[in-house]
N, C-alpha and C. Protein backbone atom coordinates (compact mmCIF):
# COMPACT_ATOMS: atom_id res chain seq x y z
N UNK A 1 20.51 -92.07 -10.82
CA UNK A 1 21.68 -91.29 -10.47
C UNK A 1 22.56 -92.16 -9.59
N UNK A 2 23.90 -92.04 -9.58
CA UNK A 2 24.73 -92.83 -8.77
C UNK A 2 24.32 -91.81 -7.44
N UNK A 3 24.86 -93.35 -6.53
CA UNK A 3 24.22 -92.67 -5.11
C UNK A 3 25.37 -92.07 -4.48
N UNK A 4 26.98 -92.05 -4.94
CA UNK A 4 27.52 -91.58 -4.64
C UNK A 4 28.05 -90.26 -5.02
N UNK A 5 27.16 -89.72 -6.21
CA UNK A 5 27.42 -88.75 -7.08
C UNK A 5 26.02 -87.63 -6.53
N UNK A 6 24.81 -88.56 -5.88
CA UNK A 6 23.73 -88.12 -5.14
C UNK A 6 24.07 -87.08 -3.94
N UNK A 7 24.89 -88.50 -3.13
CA UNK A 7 24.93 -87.76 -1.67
C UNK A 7 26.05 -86.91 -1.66
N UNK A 8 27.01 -86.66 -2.85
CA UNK A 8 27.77 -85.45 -2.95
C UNK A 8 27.14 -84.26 -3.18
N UNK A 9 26.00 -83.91 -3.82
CA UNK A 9 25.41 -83.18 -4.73
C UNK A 9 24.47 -82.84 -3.17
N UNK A 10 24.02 -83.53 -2.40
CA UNK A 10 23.45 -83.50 -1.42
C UNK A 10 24.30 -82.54 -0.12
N UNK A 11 25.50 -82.89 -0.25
CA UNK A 11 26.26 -82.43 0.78
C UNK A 11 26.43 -81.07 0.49
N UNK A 12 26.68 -81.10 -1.13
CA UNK A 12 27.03 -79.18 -1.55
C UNK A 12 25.83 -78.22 -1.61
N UNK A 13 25.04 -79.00 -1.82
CA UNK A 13 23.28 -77.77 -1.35
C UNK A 13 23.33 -77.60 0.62
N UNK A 14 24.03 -78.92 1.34
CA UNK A 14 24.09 -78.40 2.82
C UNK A 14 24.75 -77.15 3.01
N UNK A 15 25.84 -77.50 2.84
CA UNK A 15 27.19 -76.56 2.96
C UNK A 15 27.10 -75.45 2.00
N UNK A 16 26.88 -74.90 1.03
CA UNK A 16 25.97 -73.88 -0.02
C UNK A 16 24.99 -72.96 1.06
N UNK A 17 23.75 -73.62 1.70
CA UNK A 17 22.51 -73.09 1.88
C UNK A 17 23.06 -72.22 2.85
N UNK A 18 24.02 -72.41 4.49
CA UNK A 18 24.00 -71.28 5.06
C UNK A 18 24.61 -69.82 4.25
N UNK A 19 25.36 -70.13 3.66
CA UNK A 19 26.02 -69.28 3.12
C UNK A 19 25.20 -68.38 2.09
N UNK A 20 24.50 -69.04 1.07
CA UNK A 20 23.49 -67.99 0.65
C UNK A 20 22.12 -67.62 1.41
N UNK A 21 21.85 -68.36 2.27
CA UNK A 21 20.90 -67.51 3.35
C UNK A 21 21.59 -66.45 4.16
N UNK A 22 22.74 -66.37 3.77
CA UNK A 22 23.73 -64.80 5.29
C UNK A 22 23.79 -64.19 4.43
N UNK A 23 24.17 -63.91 2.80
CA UNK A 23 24.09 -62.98 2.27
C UNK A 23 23.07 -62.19 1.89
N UNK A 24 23.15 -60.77 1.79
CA UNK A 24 21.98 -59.79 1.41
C UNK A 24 21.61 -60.50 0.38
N UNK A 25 19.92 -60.05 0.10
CA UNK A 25 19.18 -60.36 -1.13
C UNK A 25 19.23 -58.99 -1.81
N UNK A 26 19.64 -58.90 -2.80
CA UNK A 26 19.62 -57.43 -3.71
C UNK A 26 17.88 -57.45 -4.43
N UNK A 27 17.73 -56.44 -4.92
CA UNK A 27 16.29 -55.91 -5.73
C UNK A 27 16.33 -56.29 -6.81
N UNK A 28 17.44 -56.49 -7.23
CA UNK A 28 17.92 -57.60 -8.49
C UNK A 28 17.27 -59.26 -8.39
N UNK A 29 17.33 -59.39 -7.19
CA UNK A 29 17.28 -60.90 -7.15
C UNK A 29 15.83 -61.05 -6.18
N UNK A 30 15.38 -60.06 -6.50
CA UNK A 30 13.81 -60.20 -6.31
C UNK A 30 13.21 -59.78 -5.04
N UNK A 31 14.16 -59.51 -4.29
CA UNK A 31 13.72 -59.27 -2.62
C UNK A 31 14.04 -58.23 -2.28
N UNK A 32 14.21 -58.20 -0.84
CA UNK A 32 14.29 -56.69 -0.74
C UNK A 32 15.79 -56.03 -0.49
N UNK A 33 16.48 -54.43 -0.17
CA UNK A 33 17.29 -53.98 -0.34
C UNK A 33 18.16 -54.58 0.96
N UNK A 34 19.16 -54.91 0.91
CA UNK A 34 20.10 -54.76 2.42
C UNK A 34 19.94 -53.63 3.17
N UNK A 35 19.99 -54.05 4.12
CA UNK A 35 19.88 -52.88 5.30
C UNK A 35 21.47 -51.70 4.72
N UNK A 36 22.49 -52.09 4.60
CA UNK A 36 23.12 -50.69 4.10
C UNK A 36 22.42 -50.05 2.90
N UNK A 37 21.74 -50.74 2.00
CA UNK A 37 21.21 -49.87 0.84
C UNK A 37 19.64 -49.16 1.25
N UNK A 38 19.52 -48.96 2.42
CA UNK A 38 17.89 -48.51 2.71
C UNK A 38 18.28 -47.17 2.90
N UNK A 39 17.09 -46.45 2.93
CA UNK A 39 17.01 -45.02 2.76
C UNK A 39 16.59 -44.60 4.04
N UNK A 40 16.79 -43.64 4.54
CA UNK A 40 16.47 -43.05 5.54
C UNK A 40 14.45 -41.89 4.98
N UNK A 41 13.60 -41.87 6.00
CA UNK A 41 13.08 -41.00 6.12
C UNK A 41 13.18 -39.20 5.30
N UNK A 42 14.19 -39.16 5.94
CA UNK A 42 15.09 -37.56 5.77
C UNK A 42 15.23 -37.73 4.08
N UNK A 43 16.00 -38.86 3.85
CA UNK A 43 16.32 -39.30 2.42
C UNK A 43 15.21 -39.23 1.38
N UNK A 44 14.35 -40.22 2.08
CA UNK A 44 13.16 -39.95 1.15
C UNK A 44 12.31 -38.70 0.68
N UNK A 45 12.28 -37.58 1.95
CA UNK A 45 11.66 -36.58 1.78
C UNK A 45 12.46 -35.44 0.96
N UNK A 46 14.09 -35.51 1.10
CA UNK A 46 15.13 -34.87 0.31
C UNK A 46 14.48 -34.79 -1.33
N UNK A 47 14.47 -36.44 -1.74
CA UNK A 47 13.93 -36.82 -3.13
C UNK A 47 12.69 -36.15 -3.38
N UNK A 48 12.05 -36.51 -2.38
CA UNK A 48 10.43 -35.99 -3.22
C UNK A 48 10.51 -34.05 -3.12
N UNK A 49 10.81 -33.93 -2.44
CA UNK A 49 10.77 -32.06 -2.75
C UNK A 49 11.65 -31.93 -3.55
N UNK A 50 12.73 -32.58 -4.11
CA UNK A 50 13.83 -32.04 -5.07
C UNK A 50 12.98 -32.16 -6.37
N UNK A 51 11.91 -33.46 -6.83
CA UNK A 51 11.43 -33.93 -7.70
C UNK A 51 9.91 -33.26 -7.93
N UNK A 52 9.03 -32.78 -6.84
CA UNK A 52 8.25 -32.14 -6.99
C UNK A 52 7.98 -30.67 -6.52
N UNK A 53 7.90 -29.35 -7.45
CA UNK A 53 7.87 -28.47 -7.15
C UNK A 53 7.04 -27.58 -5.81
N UNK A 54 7.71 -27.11 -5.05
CA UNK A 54 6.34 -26.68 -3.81
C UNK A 54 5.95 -25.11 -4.38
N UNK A 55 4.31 -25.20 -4.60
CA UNK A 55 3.98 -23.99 -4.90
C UNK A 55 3.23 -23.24 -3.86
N UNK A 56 2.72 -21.68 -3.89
CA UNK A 56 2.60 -21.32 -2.92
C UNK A 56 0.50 -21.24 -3.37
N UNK A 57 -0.25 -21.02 -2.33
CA UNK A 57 -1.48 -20.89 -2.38
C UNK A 57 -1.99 -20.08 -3.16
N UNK A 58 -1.28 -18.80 -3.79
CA UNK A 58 -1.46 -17.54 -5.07
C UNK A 58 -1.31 -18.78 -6.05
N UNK A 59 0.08 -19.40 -6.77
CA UNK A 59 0.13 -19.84 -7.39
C UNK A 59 -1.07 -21.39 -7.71
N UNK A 60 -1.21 -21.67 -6.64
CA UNK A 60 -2.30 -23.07 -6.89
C UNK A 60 -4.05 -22.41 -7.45
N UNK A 61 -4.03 -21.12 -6.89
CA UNK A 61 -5.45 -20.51 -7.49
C UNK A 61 -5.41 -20.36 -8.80
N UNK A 62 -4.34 -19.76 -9.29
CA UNK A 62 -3.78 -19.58 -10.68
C UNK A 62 -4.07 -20.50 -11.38
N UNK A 63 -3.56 -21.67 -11.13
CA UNK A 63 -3.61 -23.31 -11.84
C UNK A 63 -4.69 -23.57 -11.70
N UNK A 64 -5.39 -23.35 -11.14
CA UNK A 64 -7.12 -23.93 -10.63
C UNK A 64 -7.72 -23.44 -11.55
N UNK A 65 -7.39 -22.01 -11.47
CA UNK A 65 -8.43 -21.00 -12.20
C UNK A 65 -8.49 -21.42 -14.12
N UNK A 66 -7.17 -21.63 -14.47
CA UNK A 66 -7.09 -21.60 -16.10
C UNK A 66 -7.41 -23.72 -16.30
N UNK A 67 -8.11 -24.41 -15.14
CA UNK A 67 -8.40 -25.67 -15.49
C UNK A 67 -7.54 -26.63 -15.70
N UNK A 68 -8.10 -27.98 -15.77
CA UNK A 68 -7.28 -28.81 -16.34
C UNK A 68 -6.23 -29.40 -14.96
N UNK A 69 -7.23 -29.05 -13.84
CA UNK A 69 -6.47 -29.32 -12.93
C UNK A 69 -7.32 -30.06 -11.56
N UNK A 70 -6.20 -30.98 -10.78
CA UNK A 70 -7.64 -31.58 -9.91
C UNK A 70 -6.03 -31.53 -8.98
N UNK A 71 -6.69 -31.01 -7.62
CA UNK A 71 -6.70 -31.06 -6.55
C UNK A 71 -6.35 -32.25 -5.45
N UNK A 72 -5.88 -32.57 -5.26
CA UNK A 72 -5.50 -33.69 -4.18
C UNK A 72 -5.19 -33.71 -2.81
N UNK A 73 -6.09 -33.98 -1.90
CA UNK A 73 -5.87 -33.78 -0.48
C UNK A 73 -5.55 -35.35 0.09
N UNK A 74 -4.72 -35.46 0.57
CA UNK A 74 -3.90 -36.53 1.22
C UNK A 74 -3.90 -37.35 2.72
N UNK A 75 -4.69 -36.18 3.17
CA UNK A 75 -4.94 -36.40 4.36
C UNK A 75 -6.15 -37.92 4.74
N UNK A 76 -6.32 -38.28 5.86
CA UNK A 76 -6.88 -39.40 6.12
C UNK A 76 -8.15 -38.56 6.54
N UNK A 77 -9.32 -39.82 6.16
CA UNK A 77 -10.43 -39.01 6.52
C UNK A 77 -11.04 -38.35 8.16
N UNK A 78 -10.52 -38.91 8.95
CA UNK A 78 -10.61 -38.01 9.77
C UNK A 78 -10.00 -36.76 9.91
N UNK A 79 -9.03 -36.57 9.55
CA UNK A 79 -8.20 -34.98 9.05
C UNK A 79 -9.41 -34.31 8.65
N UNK A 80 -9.71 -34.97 7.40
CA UNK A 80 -10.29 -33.84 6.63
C UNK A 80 -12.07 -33.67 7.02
N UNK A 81 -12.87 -34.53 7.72
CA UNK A 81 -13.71 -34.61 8.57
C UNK A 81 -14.12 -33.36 9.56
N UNK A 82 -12.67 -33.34 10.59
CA UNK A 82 -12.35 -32.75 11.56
C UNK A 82 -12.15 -31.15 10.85
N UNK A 83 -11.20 -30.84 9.82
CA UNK A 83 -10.64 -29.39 9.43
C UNK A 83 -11.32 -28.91 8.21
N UNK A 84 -12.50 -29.82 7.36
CA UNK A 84 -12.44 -29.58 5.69
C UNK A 84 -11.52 -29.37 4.54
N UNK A 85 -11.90 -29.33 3.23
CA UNK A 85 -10.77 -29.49 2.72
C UNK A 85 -10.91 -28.36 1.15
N UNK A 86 -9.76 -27.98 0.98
CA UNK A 86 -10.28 -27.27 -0.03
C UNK A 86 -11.03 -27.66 -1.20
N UNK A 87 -12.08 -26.30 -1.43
CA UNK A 87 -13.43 -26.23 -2.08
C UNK A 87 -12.82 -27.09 -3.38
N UNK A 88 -13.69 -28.08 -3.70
CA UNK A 88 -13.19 -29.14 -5.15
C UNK A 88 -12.58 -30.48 -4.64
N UNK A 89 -11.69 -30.70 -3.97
CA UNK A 89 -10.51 -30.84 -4.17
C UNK A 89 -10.78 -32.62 -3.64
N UNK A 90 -9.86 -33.50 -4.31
CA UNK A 90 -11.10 -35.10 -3.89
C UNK A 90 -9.55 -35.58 -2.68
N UNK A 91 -10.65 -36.04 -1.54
CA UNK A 91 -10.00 -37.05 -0.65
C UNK A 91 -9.54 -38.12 -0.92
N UNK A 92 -7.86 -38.22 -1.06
CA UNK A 92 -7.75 -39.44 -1.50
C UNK A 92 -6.62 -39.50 -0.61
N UNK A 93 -6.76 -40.48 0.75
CA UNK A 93 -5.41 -40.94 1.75
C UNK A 93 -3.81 -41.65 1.02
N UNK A 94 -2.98 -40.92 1.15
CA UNK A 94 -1.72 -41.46 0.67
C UNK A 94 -1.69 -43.00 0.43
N UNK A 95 -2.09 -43.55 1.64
CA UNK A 95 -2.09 -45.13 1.70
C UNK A 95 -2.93 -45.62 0.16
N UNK A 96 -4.02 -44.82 -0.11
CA UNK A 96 -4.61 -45.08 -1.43
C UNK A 96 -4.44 -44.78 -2.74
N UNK A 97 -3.50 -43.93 -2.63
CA UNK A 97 -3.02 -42.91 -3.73
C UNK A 97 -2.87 -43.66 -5.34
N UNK A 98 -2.06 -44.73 -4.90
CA UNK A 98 -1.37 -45.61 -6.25
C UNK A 98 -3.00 -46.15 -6.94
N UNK A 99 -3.52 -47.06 -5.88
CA UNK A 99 -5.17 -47.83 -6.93
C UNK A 99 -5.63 -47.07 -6.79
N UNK A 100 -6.61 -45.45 -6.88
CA UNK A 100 -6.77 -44.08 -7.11
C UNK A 100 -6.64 -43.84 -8.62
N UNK A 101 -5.00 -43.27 -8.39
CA UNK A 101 -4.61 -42.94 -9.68
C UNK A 101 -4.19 -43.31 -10.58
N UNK A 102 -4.20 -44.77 -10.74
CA UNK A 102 -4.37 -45.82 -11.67
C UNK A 102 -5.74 -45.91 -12.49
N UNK A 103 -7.03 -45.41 -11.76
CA UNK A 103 -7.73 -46.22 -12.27
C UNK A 103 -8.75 -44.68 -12.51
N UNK A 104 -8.24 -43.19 -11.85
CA UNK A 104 -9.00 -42.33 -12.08
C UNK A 104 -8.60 -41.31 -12.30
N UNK A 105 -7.45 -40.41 -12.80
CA UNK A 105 -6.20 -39.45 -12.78
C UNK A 105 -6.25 -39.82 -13.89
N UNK A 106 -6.68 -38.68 -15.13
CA UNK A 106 -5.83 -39.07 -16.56
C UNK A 106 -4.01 -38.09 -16.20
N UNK A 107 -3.16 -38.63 -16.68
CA UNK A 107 -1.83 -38.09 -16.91
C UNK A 107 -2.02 -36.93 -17.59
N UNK A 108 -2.72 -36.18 -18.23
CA UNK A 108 -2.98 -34.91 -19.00
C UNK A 108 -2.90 -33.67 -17.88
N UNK A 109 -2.78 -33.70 -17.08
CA UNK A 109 -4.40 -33.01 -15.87
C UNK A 109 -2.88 -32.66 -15.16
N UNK A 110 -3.18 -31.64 -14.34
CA UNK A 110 -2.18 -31.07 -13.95
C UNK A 110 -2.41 -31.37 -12.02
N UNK A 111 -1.71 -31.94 -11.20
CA UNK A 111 -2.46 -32.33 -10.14
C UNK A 111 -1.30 -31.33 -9.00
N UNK A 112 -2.54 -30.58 -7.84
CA UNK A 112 -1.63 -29.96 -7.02
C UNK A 112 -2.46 -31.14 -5.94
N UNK A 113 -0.92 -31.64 -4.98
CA UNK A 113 -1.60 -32.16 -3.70
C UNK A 113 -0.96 -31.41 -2.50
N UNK A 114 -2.00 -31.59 -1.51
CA UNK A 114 -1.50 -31.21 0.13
C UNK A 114 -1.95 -32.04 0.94
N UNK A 115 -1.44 -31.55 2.13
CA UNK A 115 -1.65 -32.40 3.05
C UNK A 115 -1.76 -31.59 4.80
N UNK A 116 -1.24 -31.83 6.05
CA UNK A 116 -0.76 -30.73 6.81
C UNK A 116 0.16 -30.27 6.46
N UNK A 117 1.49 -30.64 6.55
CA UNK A 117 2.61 -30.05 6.87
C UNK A 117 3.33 -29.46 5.18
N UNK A 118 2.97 -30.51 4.21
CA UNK A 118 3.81 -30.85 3.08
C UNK A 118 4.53 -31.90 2.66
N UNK A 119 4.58 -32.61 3.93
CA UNK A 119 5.57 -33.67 3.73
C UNK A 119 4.88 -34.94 3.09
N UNK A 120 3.41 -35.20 3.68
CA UNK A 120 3.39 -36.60 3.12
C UNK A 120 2.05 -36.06 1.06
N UNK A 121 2.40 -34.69 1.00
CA UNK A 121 1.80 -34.27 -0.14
C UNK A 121 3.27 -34.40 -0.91
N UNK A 122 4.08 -34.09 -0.80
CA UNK A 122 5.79 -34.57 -1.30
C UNK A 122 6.30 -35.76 -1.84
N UNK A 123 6.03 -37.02 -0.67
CA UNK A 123 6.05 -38.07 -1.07
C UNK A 123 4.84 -38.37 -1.57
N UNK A 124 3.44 -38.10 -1.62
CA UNK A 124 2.59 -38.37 -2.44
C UNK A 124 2.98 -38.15 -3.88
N UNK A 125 3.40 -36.93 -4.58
CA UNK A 125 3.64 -36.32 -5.38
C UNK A 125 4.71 -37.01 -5.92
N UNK A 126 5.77 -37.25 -5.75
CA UNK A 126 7.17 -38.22 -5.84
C UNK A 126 6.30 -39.32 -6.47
N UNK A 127 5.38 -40.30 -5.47
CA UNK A 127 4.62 -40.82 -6.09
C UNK A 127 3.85 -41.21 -7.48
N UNK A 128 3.48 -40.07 -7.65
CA UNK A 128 2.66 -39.48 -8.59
C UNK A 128 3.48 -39.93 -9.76
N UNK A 129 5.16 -38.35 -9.57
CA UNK A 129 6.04 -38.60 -10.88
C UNK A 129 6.14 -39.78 -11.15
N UNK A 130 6.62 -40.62 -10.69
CA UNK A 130 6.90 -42.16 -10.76
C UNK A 130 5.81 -42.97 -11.44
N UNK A 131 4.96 -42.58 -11.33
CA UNK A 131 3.68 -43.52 -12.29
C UNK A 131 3.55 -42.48 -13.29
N UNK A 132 4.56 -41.46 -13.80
CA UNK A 132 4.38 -40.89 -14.89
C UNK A 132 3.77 -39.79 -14.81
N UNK A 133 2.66 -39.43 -13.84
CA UNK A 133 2.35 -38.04 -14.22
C UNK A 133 3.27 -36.73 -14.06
N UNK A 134 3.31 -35.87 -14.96
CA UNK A 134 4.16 -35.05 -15.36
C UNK A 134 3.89 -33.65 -14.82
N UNK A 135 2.87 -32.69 -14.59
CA UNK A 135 2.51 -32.19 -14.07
C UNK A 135 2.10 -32.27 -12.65
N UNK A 136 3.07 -32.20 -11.50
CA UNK A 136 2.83 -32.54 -10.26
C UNK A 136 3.12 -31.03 -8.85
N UNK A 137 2.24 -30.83 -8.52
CA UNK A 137 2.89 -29.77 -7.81
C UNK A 137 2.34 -30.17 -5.57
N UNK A 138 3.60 -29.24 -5.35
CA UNK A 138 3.06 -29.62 -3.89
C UNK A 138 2.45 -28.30 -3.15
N UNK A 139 1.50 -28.10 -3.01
CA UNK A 139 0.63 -26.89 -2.46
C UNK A 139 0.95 -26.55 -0.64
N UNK A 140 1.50 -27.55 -0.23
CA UNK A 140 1.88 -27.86 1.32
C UNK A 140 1.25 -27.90 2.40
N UNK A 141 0.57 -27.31 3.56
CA UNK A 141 0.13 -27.28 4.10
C UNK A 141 -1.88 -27.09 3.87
N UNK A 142 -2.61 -27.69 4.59
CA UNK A 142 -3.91 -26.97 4.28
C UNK A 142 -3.57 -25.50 5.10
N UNK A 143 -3.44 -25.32 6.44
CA UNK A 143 -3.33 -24.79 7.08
C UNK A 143 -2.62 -23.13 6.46
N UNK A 144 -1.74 -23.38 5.19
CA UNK A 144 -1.26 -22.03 4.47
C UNK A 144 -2.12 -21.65 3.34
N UNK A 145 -2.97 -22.92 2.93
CA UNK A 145 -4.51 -22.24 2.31
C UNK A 145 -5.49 -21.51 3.14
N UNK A 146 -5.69 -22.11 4.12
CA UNK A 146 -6.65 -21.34 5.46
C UNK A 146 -5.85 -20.04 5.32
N UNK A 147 -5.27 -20.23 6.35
CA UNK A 147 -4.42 -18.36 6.06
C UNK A 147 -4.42 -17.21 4.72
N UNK A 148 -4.41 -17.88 3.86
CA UNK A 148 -4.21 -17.11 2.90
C UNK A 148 -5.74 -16.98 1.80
N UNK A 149 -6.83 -17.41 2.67
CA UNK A 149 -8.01 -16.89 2.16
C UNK A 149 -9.24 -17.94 1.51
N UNK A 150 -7.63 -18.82 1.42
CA UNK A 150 -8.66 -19.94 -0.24
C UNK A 150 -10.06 -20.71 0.81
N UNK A 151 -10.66 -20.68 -0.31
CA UNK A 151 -12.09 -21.48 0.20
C UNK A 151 -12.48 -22.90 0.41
N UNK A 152 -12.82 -22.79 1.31
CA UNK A 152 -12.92 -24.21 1.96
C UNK A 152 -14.40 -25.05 1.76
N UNK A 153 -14.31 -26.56 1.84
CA UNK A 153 -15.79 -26.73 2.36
C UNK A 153 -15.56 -27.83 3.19
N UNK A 154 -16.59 -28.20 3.55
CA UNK A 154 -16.69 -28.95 4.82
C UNK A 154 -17.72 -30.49 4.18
């Protein structure tokens, strides 16, 4: 290579590099979102209850009862240690959710999850849709199964 055709070519990767290191990296270009394109908390939880239905503890017995259905408790194992969890229903921590139901969830199966509040059974569920399963419901609280009779085990 000419060395003067080198150290030009040299100078425009200097003068180049700050400039594409200050600009955002888009999801396009392999990295992650700019801080104006990030989502808020609030945002995220907006999505997942718009996307997964919240049913009430009558209705999740219903679904239980006619099969074809598995249960999902979300909570971390000390939660469910400490409070039990409804009768059936398999411990699987949000943080684990995705290698879980990859490798043990057929998509056929109709899945209700909870958690305490609802919220992280929501974004679990959001979850869920997104890897395709189609039947997803959010049961919400354990604490509105306790109340309302359903059976527990420990």
């Amino acid at each position: 290579m000419n060395p003067v055709r080198g150290a030009v070519l040299a100078l425009a990767v200097v003068i180049a590099a700050p400039a594409a290191l200050a600009s955002p990296v888009t999801p396009a270009d392999g990295g992650q979102k700019s801080p104006a394109a990030q989502v808020t908390l609030q945002q995220m939880l907006a999505a997942a209850h718009a996307a997964v239905p919240r049913i009430t503890p009558a209705q999740a017995r219903e679904m239980m009862s006619q099969g074809n259905t598995i249960v999902l408790d979300v909570r971390e194992a000390p939660e469910v240690e400490q409070s039990g969890k409804i009768a059936g229903a398999l411990n699987v921590p949000r943080g684990m959710l995705e290698f879980f139901a990859d490798k043990n969830l057929p998509k056929d199966k109709t899945l209700i999850v909870y958690c305490v509040s609802g919220a992280r059974a929501a974004l679990a569920g959001k979850t869920l849709k997104d890897m395709g399963y189609a039947h997803v419901y959010n049961l919400g609280g354990f604490r509105d199964w306790v109340s309302s009779g359903g059976a527990v085990e420990r």
